[in-house]
N, C-alpha and C. Protein backbone atom coordinates (compact mmCIF):
# COMPACT_ATOMS: atom_id res chain seq x y z
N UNK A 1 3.16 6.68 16.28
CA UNK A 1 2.05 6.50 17.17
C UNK A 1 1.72 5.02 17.30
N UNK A 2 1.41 4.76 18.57
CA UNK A 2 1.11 3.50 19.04
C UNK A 2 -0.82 2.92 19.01
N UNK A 3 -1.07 2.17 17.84
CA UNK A 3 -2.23 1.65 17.75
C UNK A 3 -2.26 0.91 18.54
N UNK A 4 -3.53 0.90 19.00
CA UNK A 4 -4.73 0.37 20.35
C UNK A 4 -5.39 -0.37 20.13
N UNK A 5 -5.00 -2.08 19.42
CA UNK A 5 -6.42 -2.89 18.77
C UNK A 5 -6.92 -3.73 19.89
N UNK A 6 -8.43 -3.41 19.92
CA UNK A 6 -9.02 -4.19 20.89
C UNK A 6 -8.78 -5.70 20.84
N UNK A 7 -8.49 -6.90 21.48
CA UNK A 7 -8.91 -8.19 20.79
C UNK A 7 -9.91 -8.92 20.84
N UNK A 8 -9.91 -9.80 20.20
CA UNK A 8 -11.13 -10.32 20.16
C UNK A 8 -11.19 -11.61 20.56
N UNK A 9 -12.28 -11.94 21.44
CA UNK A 9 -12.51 -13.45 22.06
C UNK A 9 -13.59 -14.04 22.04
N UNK A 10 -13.45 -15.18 21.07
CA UNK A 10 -14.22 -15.97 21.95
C UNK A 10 -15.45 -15.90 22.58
N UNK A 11 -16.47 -16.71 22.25
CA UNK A 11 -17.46 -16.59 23.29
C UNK A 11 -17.25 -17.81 24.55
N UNK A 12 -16.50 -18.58 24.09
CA UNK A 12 -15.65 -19.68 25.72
C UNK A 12 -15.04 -18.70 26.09
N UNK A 13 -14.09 -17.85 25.57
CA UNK A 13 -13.20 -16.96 26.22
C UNK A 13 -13.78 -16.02 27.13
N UNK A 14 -14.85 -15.28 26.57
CA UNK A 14 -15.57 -14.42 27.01
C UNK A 14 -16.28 -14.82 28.17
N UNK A 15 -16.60 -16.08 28.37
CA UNK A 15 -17.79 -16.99 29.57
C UNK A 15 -16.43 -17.46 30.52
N UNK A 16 -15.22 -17.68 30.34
CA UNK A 16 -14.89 -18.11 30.95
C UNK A 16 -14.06 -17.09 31.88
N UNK A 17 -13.71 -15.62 31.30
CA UNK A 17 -13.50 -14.32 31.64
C UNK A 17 -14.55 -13.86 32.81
N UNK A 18 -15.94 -14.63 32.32
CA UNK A 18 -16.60 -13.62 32.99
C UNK A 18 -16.58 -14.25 34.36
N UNK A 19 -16.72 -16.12 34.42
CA UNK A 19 -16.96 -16.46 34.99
C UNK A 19 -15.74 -16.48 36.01
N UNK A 20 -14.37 -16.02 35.64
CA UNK A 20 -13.57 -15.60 37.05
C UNK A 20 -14.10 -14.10 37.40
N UNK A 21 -14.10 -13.48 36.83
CA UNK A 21 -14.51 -12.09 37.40
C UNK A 21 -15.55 -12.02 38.24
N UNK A 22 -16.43 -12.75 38.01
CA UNK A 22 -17.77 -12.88 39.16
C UNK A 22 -17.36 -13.74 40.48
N UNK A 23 -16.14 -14.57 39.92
CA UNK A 23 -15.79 -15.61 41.28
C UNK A 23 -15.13 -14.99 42.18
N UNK A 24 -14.17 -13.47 41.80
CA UNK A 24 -13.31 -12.67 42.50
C UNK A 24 -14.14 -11.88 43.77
N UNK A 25 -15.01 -11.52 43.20
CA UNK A 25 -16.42 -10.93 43.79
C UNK A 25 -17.79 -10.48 43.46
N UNK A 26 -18.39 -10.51 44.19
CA UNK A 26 -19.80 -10.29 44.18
C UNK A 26 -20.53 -9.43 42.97
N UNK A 27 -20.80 -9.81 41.79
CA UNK A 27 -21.11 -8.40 41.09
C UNK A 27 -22.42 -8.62 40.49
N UNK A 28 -23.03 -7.58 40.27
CA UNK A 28 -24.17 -7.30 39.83
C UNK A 28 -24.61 -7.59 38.30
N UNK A 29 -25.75 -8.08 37.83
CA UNK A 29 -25.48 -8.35 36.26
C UNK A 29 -25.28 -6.91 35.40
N UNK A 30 -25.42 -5.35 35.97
CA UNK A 30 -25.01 -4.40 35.17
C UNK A 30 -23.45 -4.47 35.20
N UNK A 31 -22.79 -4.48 36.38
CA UNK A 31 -21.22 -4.34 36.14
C UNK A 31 -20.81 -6.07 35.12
N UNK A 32 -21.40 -6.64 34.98
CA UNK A 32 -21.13 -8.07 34.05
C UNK A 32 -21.34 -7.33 32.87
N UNK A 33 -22.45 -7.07 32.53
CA UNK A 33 -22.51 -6.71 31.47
C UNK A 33 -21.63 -5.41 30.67
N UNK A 34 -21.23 -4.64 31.29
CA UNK A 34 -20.12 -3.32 31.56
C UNK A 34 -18.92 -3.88 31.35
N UNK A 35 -18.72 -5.41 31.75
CA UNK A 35 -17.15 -5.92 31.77
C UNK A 35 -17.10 -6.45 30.42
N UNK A 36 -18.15 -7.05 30.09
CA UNK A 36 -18.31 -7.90 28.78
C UNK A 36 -18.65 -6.93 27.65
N UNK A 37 -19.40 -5.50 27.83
CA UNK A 37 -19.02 -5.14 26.86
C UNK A 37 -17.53 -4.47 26.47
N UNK A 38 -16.85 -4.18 27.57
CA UNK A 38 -15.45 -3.80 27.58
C UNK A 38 -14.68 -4.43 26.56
N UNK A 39 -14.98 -5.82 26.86
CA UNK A 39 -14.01 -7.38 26.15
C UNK A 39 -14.89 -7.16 24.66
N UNK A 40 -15.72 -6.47 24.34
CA UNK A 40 -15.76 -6.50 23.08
C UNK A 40 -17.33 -7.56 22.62
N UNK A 41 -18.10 -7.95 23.97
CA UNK A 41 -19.23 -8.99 23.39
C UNK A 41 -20.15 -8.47 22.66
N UNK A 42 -20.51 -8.97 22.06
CA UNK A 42 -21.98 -8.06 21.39
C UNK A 42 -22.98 -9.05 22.49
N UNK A 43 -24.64 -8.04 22.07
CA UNK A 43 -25.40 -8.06 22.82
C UNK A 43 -26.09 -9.69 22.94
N UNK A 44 -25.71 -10.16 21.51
CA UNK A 44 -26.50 -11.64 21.56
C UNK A 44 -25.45 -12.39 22.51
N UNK A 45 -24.10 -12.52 22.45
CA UNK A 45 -23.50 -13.38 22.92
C UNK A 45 -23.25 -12.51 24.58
N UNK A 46 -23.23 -11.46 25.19
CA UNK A 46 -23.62 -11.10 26.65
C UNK A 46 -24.62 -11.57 27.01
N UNK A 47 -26.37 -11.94 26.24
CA UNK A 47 -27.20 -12.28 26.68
C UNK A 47 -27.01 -13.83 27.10
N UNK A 48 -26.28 -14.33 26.03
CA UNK A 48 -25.98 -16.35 26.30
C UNK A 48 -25.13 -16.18 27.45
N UNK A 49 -24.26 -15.23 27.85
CA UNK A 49 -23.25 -15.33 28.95
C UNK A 49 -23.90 -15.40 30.05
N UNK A 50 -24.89 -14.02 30.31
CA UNK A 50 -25.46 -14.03 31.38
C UNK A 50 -25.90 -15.17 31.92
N UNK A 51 -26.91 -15.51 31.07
CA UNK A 51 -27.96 -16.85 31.22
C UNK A 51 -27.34 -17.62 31.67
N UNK A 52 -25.96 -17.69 31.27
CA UNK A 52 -24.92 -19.32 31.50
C UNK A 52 -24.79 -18.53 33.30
N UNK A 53 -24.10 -17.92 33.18
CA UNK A 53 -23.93 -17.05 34.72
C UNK A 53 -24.52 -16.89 36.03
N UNK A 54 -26.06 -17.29 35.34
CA UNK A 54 -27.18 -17.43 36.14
C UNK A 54 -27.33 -18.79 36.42
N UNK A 55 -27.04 -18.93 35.73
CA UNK A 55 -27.78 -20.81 35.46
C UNK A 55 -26.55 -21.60 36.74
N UNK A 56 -25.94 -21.23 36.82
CA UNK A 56 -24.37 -21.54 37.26
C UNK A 56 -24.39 -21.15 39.05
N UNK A 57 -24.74 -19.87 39.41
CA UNK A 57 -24.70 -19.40 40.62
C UNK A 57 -23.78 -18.50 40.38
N UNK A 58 -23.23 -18.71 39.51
CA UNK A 58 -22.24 -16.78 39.54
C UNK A 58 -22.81 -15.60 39.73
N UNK A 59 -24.25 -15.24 39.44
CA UNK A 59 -25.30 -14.12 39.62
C UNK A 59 -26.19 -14.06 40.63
N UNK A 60 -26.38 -13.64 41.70
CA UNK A 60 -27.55 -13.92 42.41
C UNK A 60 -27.57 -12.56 43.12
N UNK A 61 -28.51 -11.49 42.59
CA UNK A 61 -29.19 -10.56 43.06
C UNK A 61 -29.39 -10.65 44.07
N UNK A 62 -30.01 -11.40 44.96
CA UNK A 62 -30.05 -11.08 46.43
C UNK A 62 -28.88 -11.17 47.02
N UNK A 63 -27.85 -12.20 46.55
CA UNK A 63 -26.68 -12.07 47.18
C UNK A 63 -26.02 -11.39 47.08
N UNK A 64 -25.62 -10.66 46.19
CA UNK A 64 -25.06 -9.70 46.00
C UNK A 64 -26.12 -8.36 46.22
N UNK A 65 -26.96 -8.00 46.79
CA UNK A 65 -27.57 -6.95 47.83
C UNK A 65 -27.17 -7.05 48.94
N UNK A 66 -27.65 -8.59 49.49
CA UNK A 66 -27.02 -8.68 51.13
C UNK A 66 -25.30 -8.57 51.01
N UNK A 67 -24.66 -9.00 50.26
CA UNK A 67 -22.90 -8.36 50.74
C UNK A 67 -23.11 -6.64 50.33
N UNK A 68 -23.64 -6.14 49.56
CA UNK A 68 -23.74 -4.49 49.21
C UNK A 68 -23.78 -4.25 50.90
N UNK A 69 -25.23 -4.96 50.73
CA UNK A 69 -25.77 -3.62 52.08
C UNK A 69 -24.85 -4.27 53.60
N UNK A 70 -24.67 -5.04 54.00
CA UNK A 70 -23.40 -5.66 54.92
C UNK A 70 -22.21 -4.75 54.49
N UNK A 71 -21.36 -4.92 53.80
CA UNK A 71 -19.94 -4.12 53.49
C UNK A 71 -20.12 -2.71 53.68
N UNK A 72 -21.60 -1.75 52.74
CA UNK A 72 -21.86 -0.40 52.48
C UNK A 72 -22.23 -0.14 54.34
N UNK A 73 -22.81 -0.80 54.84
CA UNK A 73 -23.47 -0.01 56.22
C UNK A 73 -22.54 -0.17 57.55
N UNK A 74 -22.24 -1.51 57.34
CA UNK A 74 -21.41 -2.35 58.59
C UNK A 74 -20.02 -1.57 58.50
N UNK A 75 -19.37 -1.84 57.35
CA UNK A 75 -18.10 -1.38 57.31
C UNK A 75 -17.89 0.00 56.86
N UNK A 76 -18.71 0.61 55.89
CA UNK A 76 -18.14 1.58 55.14
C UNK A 76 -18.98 2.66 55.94
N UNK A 77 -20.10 2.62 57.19
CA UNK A 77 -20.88 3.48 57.87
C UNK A 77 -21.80 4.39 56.80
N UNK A 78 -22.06 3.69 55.77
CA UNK A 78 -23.34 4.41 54.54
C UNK A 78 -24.88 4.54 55.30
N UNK A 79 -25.34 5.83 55.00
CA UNK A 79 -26.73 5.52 56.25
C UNK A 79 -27.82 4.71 54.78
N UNK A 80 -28.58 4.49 55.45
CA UNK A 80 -29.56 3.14 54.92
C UNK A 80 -29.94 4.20 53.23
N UNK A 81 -30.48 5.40 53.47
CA UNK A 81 -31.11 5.66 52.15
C UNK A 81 -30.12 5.65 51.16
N UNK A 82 -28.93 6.10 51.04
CA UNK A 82 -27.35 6.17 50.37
C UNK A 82 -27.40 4.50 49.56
N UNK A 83 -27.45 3.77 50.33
CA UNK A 83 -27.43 2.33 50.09
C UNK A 83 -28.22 1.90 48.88
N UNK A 84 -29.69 2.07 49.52
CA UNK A 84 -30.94 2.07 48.51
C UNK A 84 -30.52 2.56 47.33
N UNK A 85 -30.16 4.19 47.04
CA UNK A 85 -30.14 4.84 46.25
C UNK A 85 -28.90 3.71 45.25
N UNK A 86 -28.07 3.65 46.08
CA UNK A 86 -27.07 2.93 44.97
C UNK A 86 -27.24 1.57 44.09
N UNK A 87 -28.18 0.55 44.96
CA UNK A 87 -28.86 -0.70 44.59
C UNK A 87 -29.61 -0.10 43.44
N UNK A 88 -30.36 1.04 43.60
CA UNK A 88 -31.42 1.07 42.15
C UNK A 88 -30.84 1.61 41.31
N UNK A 89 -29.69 2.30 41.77
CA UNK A 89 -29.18 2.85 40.35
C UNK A 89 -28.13 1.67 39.66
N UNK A 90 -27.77 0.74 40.35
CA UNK A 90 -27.51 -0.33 39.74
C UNK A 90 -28.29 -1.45 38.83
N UNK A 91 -29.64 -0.79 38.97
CA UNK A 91 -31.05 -1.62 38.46
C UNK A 91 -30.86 -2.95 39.10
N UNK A 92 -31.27 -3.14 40.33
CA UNK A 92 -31.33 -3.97 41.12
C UNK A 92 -32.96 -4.11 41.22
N UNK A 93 -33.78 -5.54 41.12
CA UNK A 93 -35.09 -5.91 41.55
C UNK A 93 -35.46 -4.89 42.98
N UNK A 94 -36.62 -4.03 43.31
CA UNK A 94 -36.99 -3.60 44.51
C UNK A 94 -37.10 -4.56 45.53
N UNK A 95 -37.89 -6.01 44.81
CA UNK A 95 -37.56 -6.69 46.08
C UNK A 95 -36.38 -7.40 46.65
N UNK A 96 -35.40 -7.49 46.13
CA UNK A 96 -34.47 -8.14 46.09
C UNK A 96 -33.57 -7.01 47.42
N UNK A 97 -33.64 -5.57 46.75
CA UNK A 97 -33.21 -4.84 47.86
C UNK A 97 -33.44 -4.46 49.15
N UNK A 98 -35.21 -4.61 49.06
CA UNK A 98 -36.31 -4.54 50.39
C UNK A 98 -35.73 -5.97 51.28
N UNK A 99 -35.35 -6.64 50.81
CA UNK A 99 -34.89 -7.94 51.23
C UNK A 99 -33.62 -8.09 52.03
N UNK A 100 -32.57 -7.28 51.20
CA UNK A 100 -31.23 -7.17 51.93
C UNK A 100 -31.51 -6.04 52.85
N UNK A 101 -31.97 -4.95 53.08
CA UNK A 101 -32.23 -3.88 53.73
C UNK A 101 -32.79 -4.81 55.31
N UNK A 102 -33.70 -5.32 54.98
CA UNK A 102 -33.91 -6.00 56.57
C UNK A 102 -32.71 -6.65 57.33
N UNK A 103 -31.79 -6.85 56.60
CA UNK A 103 -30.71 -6.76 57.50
C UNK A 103 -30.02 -6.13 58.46
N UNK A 104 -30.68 -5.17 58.12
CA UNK A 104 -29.82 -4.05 59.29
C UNK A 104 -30.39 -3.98 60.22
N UNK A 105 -30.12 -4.03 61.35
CA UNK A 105 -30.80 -3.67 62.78
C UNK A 105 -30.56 -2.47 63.18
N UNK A 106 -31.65 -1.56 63.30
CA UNK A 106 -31.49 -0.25 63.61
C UNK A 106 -31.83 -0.17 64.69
């Protein structure tokens, strides 16, 4: 049988992981945090990541609502409440989503 050892990185490794994965696309700080715990971070060193992430422009909640709700409505034809529903279950700020939602011209 073939053992499965996770490895272990780094907290440069880990920031610098994260910080291409957010550059590939748009992501939310739950799927960051979902990726980083994947790689094995514990909670103190995901919290220093984030922060760095933020601090940086790799994170920005509204921006990443306005490409959600642009890609989900424009392209993928999601009707507006579908959308919503998915922003909060991502724990997205309300206003942050009330915000991208005025985008749409109905």
């Amino acid at each position: 049988m073939m053992s499965m050892e996770r490895r272990e990185y780094s907290q440069d490794e880990l920031r610098n992981k994260a910080e291409s994965y957010c550059a590939r696309a748009e992501r939310c700080p739950l799927q960051i945090r979902h990726k980083l715990y994947e790689w094995g971070a514990d909670s103190e060193t995901q919290g220093a990541i984030m922060e760095h992430l933020e601090a940086h422009g790799y994170i920005d909640t509204v921006r990443f609502c306005r490409a959600f709700v642009h890609d989900h409505y424009l392209i993928n034809k999601w009707p507006k409440e579908k959308i919503k529903a998915k922003l909060y279950q991502l724990g997205l700020p309300s206003g942050d989503i009330s915000l991208a939602l005025q985008d749409i011209d109905e």
